[in-house]
Protein backbone atom coordinates (compact mmCIF):
# COMPACT_ATOMS: atom_id res chain seq x y z
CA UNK A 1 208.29 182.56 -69.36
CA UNK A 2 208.22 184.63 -66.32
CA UNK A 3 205.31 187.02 -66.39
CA UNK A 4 205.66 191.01 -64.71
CA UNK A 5 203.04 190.56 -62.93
CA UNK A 6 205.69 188.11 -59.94
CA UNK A 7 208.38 190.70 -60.33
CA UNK A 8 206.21 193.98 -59.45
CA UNK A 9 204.80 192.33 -56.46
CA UNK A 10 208.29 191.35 -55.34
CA UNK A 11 209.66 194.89 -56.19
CA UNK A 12 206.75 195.88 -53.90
CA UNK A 13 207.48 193.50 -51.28
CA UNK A 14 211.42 194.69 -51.13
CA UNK A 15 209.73 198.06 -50.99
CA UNK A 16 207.89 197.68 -48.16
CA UNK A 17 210.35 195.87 -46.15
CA UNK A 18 213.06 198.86 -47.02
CA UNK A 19 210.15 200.72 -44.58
CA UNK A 20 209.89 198.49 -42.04
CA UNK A 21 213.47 197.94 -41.47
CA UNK A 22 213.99 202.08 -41.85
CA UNK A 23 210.79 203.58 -39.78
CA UNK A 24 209.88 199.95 -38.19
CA UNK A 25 206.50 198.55 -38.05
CA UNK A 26 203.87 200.14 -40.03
CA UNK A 27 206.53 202.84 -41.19
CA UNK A 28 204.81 202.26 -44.80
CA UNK A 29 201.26 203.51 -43.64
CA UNK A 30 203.50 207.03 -43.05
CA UNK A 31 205.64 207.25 -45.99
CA UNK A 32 203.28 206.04 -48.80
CA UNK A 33 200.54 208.70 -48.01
CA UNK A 34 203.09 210.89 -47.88
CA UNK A 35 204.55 210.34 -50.95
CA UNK A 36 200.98 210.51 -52.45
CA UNK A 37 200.51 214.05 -51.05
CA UNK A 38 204.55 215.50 -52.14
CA UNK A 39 203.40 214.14 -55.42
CA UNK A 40 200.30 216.18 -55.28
CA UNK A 41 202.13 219.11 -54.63
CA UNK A 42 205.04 218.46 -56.94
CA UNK A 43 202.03 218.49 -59.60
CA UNK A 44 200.49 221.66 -58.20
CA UNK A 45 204.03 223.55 -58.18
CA UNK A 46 204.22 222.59 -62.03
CA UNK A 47 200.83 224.06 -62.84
CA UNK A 48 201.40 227.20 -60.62
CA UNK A 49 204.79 227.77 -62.57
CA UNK A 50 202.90 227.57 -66.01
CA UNK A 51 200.32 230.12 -64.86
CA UNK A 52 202.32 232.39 -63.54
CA UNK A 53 202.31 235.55 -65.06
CA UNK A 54 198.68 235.50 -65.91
CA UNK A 55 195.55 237.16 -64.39
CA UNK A 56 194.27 233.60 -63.43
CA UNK A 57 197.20 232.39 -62.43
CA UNK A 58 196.75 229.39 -59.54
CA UNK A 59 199.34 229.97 -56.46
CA UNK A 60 202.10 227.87 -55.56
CA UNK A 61 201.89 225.82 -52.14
CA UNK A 62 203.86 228.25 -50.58
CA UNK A 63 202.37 231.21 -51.58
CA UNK A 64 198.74 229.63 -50.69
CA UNK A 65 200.34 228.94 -47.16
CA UNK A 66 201.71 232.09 -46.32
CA UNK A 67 197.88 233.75 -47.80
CA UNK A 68 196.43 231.81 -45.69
CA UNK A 69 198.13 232.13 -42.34
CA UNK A 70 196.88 235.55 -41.36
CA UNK A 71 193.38 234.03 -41.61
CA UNK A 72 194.46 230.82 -39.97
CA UNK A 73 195.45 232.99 -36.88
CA UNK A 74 191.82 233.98 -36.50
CA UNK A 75 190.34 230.73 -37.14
CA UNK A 76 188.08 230.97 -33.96
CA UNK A 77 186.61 234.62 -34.52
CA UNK A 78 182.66 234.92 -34.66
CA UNK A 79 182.75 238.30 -35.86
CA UNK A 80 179.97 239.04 -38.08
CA UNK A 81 180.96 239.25 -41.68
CA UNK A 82 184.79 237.87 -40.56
CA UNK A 83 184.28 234.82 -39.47
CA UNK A 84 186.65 232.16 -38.79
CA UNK A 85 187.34 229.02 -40.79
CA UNK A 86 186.61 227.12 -37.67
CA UNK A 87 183.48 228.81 -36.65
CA UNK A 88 182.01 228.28 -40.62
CA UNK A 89 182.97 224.29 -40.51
CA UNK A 90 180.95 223.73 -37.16
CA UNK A 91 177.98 225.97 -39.27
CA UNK A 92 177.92 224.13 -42.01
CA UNK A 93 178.77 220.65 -39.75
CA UNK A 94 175.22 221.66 -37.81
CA UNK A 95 173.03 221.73 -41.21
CA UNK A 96 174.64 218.19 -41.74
CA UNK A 97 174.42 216.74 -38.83
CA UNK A 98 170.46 217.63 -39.00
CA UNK A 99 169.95 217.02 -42.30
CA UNK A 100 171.80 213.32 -41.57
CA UNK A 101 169.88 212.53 -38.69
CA UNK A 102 166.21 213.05 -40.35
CA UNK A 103 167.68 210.86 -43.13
CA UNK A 104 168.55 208.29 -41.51
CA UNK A 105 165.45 208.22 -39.12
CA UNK A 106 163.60 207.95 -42.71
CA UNK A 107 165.93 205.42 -44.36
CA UNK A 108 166.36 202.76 -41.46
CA UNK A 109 162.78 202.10 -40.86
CA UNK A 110 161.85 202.24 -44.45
CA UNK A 111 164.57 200.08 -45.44
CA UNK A 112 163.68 197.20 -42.99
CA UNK A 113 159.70 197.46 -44.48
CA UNK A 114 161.38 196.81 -47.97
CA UNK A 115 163.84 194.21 -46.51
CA UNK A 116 160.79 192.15 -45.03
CA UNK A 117 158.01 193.18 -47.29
CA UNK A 118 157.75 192.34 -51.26
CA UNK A 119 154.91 194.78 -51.31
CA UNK A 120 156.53 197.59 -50.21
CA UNK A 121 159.50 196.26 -52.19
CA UNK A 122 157.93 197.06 -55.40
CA UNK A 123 155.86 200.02 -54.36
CA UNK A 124 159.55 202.09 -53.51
CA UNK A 125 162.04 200.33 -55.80
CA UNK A 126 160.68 202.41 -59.14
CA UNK A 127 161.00 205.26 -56.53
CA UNK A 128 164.29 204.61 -55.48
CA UNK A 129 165.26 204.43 -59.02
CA UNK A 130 163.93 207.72 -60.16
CA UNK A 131 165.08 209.47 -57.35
CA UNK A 132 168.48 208.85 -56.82
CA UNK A 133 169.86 209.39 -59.98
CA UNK A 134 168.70 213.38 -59.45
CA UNK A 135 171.45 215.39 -58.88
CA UNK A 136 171.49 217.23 -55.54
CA UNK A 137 171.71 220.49 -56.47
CA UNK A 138 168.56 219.59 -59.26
CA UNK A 139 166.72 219.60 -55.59
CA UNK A 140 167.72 222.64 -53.92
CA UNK A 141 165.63 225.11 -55.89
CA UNK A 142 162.61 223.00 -54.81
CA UNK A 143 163.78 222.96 -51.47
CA UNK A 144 164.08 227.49 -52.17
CA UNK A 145 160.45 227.18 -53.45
CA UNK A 146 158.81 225.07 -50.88
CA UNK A 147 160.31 226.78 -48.13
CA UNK A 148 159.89 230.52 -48.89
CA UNK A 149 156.37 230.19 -49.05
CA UNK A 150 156.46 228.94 -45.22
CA UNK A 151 158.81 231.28 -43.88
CA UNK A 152 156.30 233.44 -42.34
CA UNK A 153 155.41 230.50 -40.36
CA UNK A 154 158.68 229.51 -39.14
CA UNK A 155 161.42 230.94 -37.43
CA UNK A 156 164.07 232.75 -39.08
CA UNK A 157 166.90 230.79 -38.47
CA UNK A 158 165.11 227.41 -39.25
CA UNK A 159 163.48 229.17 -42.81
CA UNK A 160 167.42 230.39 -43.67
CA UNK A 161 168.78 226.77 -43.27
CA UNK A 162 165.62 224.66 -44.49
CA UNK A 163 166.22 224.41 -47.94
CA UNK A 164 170.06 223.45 -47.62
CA UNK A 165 168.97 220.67 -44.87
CA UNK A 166 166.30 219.11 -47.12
CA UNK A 167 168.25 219.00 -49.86
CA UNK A 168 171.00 216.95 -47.70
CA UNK A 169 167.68 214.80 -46.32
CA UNK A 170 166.90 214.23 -49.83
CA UNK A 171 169.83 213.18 -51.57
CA UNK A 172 171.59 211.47 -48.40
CA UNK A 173 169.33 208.87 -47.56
CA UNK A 174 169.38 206.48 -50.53
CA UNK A 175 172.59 204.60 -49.60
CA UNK A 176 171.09 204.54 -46.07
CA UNK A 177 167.90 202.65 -47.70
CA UNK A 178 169.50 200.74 -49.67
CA UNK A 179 172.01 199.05 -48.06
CA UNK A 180 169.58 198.72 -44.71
CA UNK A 181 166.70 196.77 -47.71
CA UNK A 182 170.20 194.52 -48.62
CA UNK A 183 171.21 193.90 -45.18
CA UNK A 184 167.31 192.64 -44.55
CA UNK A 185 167.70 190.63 -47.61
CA UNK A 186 170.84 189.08 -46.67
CA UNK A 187 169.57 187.49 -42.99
CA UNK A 188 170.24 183.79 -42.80
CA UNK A 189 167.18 182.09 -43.42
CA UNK A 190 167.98 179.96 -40.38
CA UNK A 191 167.28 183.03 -38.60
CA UNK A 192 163.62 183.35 -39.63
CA UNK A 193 163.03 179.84 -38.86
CA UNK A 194 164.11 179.64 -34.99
CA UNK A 195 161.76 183.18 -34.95
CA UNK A 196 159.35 181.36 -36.09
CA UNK A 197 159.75 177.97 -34.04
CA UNK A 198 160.33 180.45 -30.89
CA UNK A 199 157.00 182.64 -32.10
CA UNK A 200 158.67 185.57 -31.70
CA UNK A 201 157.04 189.21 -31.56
CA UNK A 202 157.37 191.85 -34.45
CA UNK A 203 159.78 193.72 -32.31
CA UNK A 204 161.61 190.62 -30.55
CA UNK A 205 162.54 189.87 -34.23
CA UNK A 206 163.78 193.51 -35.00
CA UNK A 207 165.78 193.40 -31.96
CA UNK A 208 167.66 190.41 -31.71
CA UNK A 209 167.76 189.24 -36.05
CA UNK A 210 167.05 191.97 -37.99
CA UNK A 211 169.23 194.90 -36.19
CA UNK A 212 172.04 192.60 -35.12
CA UNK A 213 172.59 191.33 -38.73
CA UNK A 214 171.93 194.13 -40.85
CA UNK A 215 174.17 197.09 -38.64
CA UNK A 216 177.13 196.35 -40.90
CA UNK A 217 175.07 197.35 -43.90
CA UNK A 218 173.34 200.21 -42.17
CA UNK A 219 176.70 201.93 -40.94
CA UNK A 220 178.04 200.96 -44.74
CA UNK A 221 175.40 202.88 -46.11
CA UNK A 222 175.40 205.75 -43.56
CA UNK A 223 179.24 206.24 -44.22
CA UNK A 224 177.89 206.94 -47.72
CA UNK A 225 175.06 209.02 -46.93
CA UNK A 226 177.76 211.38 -44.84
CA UNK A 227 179.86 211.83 -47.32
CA UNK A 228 177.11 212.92 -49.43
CA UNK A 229 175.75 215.02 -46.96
CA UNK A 230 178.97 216.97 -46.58
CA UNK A 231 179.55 217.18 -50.34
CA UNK A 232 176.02 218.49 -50.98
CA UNK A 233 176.29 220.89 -48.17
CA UNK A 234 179.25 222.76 -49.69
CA UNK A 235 177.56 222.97 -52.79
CA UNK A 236 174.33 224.13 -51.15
CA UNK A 237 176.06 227.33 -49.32
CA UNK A 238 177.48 227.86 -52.70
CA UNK A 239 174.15 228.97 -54.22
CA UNK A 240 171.77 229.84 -51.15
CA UNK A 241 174.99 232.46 -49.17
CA UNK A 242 174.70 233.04 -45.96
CA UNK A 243 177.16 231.27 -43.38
CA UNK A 244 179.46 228.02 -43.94
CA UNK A 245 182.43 226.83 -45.49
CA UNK A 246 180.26 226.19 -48.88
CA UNK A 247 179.20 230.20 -48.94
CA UNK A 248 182.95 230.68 -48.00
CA UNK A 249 184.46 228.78 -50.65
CA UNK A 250 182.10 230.93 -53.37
CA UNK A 251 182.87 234.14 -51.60
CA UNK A 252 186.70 234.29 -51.66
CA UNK A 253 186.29 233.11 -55.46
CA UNK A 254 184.95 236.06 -56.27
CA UNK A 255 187.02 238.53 -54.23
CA UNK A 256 190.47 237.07 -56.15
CA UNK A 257 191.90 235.09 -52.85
CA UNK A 258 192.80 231.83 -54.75
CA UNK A 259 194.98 230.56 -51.96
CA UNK A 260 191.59 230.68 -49.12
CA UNK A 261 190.30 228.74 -52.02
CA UNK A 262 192.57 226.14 -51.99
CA UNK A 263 193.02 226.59 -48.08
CA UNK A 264 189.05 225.65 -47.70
CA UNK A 265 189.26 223.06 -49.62
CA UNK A 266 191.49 221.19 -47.30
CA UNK A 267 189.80 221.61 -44.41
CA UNK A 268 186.65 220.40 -46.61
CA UNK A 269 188.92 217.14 -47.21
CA UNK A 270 190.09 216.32 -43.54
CA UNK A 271 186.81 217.27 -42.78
CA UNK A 272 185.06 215.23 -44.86
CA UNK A 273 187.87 211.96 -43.61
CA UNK A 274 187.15 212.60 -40.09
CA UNK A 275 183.71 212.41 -40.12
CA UNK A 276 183.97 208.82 -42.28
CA UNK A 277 186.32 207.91 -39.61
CA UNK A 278 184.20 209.11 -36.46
CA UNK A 279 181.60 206.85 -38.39
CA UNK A 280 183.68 203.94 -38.68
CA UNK A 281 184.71 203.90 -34.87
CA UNK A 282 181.22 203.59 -33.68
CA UNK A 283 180.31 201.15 -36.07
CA UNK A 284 182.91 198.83 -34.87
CA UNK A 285 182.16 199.73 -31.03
CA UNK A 286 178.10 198.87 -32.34
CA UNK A 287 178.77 195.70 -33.96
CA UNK A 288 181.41 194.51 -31.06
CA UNK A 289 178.79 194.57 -28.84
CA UNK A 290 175.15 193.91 -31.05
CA UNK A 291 175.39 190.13 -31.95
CA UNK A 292 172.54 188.51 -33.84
CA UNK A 293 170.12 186.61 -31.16
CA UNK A 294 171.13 188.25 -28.33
């Protein structure tokens, strides 16, 4: 008896050749994303029609488009109190690309002492197991606390943006860690042998083994640690104000425009896909050229 299992796959197959021989080579990594996104929007027309009519009522794509293109026009302006959608994406990009850096200064190094030590293995893993379960906005009122009692002491702009940032250092670094203690794990135990037949130095051994063969778990776990960073950050601006596409988001929420709303949310989205992508080319430009040993 012929299962379904053969006949969806060769449905799929007729499919994608239908593509090819339409659009060419690689016509189906076009058309299949966007027939993802028409159906998104064929689902957000239906809900729009349903609400219509009532005070909450969600906007249809092209009413959200043609709200949002005034503000599009003006998506460079640094005016104070009207600023652009551009100008708030590179604010809230700088508190994440800080917050990211200091997190992954703090989980690489940490993660090779757990990789190559069982003592600091078990000292951090009940650590690591506590703390990343805790939600990130559960930390951002402890980031508030801690940093309003130093803002005397600190610069204005650094004491506005401090809690958001640790909160990203915070919550961002565990898949760093993680994945950077697996990646030490994982090395061949060939490799410790010739280090050890060669005598190699502490840091000829974290140069030429341990880097080399743990960068594809590193950049794995960085990739994650972005994304969080970039949803936390959003969530952040949310509660502490000030300037970014987070505070943004909240602001026009409350002032009734529904279709900025929904605009900010897809910049939020290709945002949030370039910056895994921007990720992904170095870590294939790293890893072409980093081989283990050399």
């Amino acid at each position: 008896m012929t299962t379904a299992t053969p006949n969806v796959k060769e449905k799929e197959n007729k499919a994608a050749k239908l593509v090819a021989d339409i659009l060419g080579p690689g016509g189906e990594n076009i058309i299949f994303p966007a027939l993802g996104f028409i159906a998104v929007i064929f689902v957000w027309s239906i809900i729009a029609k349903i609400t219509e009519g009532n005070l909450s009522a969600l906007p249809g794509p092209t009413q959200a488009f043609q709200d949002s293109v005034p503000y599009l026009q003006n998506a460079f302006s640094t005016k104070q109190g009207d600023e652009g959608i551009i100008f708030l994406t590179l604010y809230s990009l700088i508190r994440v690309a800080i917050g990211f850096a200091i997190a992954t200064a703090i989980a690489v190094p940490l993660g090779f002492l757990i990789g190559t030590s069982r003592q600091m293995e078990k000292m951090m893993a009940p650590l690591i197991q506590v703390g990343k379960p805790i939600s990130p906005l559960a930390w951002l009122p402890v980031g508030i606390v801690v940093f309003s009692g130093l803002t005397s002491e600190m610069p204005k702009a650094i004491a506005q943006n401090a809690p958001a940032i640790f909160t990203i250092v915070v919550t961002s670094l565990w898949p760093t860690l993680i994945n950077t203690a697996l990646g030490v794990k994982s090395i061949p135990k060939d490799y410790w042998n010739v280090s050890r037949v060669l005598k190699m130095e502490r840091p000829q051994i974290v140069k030429q083994i341990i880097v080399p063969s743990t960068l594809p778990y590193i950049f794995t776990g960085m990739r994650l640690s972005l994304g969080i960073a970039w949803l936390v950050i959003v969530a952040a601006e949310m509660l502490t104000g000030g300037t970014g596409i987070g505070f943004f988001v909240w602001d026009t929420y409350n002032t009734g425009e529904i279709s900025l709303v929904i605009m900010s949310l897809f910049v939020i989205g290709i945002v949030g896909l370039l910056l895994d992508q921007a990720v992904a080319i170095v870590e294939r430009a790293a890893i072409g050229k980093i081989q283990p040993g050399s």
